[in-house]
N, C-alpha and C. Protein backbone atom coordinates (compact mmCIF):
# COMPACT_ATOMS: atom_id res chain seq x y z
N UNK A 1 78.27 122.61 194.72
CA UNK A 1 79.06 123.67 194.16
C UNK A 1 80.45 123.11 193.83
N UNK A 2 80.71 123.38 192.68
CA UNK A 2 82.23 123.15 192.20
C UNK A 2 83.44 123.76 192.81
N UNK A 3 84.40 123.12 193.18
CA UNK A 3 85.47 123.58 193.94
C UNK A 3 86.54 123.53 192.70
N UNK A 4 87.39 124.44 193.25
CA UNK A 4 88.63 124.31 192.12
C UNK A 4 89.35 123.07 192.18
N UNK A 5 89.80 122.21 193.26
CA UNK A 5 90.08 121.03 193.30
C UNK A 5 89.32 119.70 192.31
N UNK A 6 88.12 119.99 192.02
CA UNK A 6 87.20 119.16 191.07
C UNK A 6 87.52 119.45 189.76
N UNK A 7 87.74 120.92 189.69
CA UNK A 7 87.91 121.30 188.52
C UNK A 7 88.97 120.47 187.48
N UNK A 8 90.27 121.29 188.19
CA UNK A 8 91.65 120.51 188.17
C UNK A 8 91.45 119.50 188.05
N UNK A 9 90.97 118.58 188.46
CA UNK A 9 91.03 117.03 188.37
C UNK A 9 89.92 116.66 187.34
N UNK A 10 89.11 117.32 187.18
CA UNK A 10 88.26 116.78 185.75
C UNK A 10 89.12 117.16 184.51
N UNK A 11 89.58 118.46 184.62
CA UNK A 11 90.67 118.99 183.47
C UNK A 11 92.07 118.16 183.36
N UNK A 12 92.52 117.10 184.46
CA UNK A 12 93.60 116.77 184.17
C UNK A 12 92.93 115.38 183.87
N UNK A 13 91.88 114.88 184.02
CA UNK A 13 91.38 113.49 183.83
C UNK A 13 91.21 113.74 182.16
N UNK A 14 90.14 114.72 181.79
CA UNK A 14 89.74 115.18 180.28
C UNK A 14 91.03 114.82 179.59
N UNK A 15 91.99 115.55 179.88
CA UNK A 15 93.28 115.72 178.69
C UNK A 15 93.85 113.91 179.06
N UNK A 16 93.83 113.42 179.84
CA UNK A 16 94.43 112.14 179.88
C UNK A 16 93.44 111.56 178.85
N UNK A 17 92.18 111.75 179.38
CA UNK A 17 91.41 110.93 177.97
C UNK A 17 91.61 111.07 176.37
N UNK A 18 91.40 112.44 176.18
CA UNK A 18 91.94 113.05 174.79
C UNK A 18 92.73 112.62 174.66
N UNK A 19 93.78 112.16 175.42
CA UNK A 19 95.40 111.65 174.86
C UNK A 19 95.43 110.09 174.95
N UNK A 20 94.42 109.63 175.22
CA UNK A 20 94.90 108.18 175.01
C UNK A 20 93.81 107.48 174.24
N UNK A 21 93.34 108.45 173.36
CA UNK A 21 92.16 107.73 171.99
C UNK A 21 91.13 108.27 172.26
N UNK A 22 90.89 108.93 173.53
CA UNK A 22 89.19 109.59 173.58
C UNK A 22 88.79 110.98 172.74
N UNK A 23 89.22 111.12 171.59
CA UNK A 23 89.00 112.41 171.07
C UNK A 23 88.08 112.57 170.65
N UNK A 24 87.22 111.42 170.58
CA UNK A 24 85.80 111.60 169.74
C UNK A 24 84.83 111.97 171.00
N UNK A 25 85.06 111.98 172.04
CA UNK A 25 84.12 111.84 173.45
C UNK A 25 83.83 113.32 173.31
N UNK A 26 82.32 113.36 173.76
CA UNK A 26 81.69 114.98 174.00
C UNK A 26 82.05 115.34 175.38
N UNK A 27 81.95 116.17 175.87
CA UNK A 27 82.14 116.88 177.18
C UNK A 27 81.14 116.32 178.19
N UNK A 28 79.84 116.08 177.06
CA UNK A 28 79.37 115.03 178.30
C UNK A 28 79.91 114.07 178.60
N UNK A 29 80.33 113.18 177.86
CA UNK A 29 80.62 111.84 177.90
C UNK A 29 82.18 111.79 178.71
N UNK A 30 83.07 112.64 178.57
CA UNK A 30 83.77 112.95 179.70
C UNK A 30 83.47 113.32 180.81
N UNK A 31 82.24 113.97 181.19
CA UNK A 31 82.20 114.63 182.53
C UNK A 31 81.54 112.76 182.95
N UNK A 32 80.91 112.23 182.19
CA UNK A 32 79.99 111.03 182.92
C UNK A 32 80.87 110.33 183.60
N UNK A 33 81.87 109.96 182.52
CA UNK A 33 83.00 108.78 183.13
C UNK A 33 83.50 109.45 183.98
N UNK A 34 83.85 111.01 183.87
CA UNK A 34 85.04 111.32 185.04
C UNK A 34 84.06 111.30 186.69
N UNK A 35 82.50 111.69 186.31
CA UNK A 35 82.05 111.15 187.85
C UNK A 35 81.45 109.98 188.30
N UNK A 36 81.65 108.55 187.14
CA UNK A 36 81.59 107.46 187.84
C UNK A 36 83.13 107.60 189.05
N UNK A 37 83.82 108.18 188.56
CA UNK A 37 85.39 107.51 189.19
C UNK A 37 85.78 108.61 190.14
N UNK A 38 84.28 109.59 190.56
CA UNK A 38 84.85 110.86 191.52
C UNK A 38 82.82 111.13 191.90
N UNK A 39 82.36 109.98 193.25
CA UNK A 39 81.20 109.84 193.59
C UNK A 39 81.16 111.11 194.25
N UNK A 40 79.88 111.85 194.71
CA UNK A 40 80.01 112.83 195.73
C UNK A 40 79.76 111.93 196.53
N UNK A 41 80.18 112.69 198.02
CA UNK A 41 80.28 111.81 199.34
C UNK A 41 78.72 111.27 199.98
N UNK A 42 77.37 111.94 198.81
CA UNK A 42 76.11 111.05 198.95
C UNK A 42 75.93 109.88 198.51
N UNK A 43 76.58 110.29 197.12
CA UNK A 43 76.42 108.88 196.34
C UNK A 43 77.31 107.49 196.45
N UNK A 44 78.45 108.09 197.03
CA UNK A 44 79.19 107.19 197.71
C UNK A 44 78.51 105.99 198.78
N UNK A 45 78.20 107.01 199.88
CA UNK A 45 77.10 106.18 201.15
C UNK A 45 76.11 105.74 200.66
N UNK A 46 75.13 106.14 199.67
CA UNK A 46 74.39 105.22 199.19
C UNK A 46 74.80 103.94 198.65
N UNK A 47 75.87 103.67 197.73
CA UNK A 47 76.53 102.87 197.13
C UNK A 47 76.97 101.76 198.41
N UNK A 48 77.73 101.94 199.24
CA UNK A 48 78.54 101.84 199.94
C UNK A 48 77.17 100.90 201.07
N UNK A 49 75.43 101.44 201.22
CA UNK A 49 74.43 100.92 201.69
C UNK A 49 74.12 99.84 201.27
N UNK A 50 73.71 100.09 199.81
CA UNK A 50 73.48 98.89 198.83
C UNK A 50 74.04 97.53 198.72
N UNK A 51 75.90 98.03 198.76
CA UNK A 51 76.82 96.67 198.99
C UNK A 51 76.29 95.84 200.77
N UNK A 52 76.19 96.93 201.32
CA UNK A 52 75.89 96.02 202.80
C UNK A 52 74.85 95.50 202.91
N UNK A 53 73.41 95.90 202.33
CA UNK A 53 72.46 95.70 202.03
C UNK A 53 72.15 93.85 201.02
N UNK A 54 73.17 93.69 200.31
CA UNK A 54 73.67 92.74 199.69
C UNK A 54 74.16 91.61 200.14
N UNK A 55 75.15 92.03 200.82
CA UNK A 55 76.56 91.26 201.66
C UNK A 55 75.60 90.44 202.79
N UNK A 56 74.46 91.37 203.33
CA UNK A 56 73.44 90.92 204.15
C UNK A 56 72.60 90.03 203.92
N UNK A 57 71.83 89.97 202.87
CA UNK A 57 71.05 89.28 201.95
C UNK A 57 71.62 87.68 201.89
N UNK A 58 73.52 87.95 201.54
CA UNK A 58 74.29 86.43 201.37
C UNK A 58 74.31 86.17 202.64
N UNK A 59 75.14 86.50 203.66
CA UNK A 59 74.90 86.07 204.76
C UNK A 59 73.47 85.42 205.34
N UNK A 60 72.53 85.97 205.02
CA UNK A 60 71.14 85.22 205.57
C UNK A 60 70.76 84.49 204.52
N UNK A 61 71.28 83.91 203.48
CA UNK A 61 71.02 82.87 202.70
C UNK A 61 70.06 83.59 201.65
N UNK A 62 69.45 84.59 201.60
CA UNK A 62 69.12 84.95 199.99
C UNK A 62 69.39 85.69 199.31
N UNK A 63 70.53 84.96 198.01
CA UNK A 63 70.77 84.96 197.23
C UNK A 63 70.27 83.70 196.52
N UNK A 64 71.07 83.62 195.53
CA UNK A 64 70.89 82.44 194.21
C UNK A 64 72.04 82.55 193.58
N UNK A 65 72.43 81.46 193.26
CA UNK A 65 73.08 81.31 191.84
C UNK A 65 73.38 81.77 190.76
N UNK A 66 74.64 82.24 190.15
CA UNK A 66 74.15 83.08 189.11
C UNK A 66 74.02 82.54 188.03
N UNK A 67 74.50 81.01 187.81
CA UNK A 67 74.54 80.27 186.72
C UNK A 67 72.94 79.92 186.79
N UNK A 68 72.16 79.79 187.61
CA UNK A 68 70.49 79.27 188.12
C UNK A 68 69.75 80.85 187.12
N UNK A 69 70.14 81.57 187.70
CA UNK A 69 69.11 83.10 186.96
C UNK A 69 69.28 83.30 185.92
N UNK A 70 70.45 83.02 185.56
CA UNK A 70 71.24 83.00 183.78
C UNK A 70 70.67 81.99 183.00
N UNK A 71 70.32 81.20 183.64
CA UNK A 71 69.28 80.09 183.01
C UNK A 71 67.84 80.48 182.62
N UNK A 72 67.29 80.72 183.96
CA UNK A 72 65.94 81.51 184.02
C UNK A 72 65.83 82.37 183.03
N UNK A 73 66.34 83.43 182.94
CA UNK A 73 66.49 84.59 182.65
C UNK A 73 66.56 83.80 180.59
N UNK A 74 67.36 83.18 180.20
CA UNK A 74 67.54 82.66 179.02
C UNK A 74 66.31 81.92 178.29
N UNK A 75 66.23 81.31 179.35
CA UNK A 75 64.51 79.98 179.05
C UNK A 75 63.22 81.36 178.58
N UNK A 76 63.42 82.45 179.77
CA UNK A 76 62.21 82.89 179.91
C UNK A 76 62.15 83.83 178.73
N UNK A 77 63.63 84.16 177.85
CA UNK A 77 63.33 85.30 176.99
C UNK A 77 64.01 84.35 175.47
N UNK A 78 63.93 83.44 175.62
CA UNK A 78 63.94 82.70 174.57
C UNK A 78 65.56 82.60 173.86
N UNK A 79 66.24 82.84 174.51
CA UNK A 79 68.04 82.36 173.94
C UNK A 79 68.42 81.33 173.93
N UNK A 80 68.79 80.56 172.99
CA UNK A 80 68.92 79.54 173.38
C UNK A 80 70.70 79.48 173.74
N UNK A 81 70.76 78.41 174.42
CA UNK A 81 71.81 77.94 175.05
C UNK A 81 73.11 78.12 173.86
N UNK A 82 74.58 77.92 174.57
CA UNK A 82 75.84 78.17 174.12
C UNK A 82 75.93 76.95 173.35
C-alpha cells in the first residue's frame, strides 16, 4: 500500500526528471526508474542475499575471470575480437 511519504517522493523525483530532459518519459518509465532507486524492504533483502550469495562463491574460489567468459562468451557466439 502506498504511503504519502512514497508519494511525495515519486512526485518530487518525477518533476526532477521532467526538468532535467526527461519529458519524453511515460509515467511508466518514471515510476520504473523511480523504483530501481526506492527497493521495497523485500526486494532489498533479496538483493542484499544475492550479493552475499556471490561475495561467498569468491571467497570459496568459484568465480572466473571476466576477461576468460568475455572470451568464451565471444568465440561461442561468433564476434570477433577488438
Amino acid at each position: 500500500m502506498a504511503t504519502l511519504e512514497q508519494l511525495d517522493s515519486f512526485h518530487q523525483f518525477a518533476a526532477e526528471q521532467l526538468d532535467n530532459g526527461g519529458a519524453d518519459l511515460t509515467i511508466d518509465e518514471l515510476f520504473s526508474r523511480w523504483r530501481m532507486d526506492n527497493p521495497t524492504p523485500s526486494e532489498r533483502d533479496e538483493v542484499n542475499a544475492i550479493i552475499r550469495r556471490g561475495l561467498e562463491d569468491i571467497a570459496a574460489g568459484r568465480s572466473r575471470d571476466a576477461d576468460e567468459v568475455t572470451e568464451e562468451l565471444r568465440v561461442k557466439h561468433g564476434i570477433p575480437s577488438e
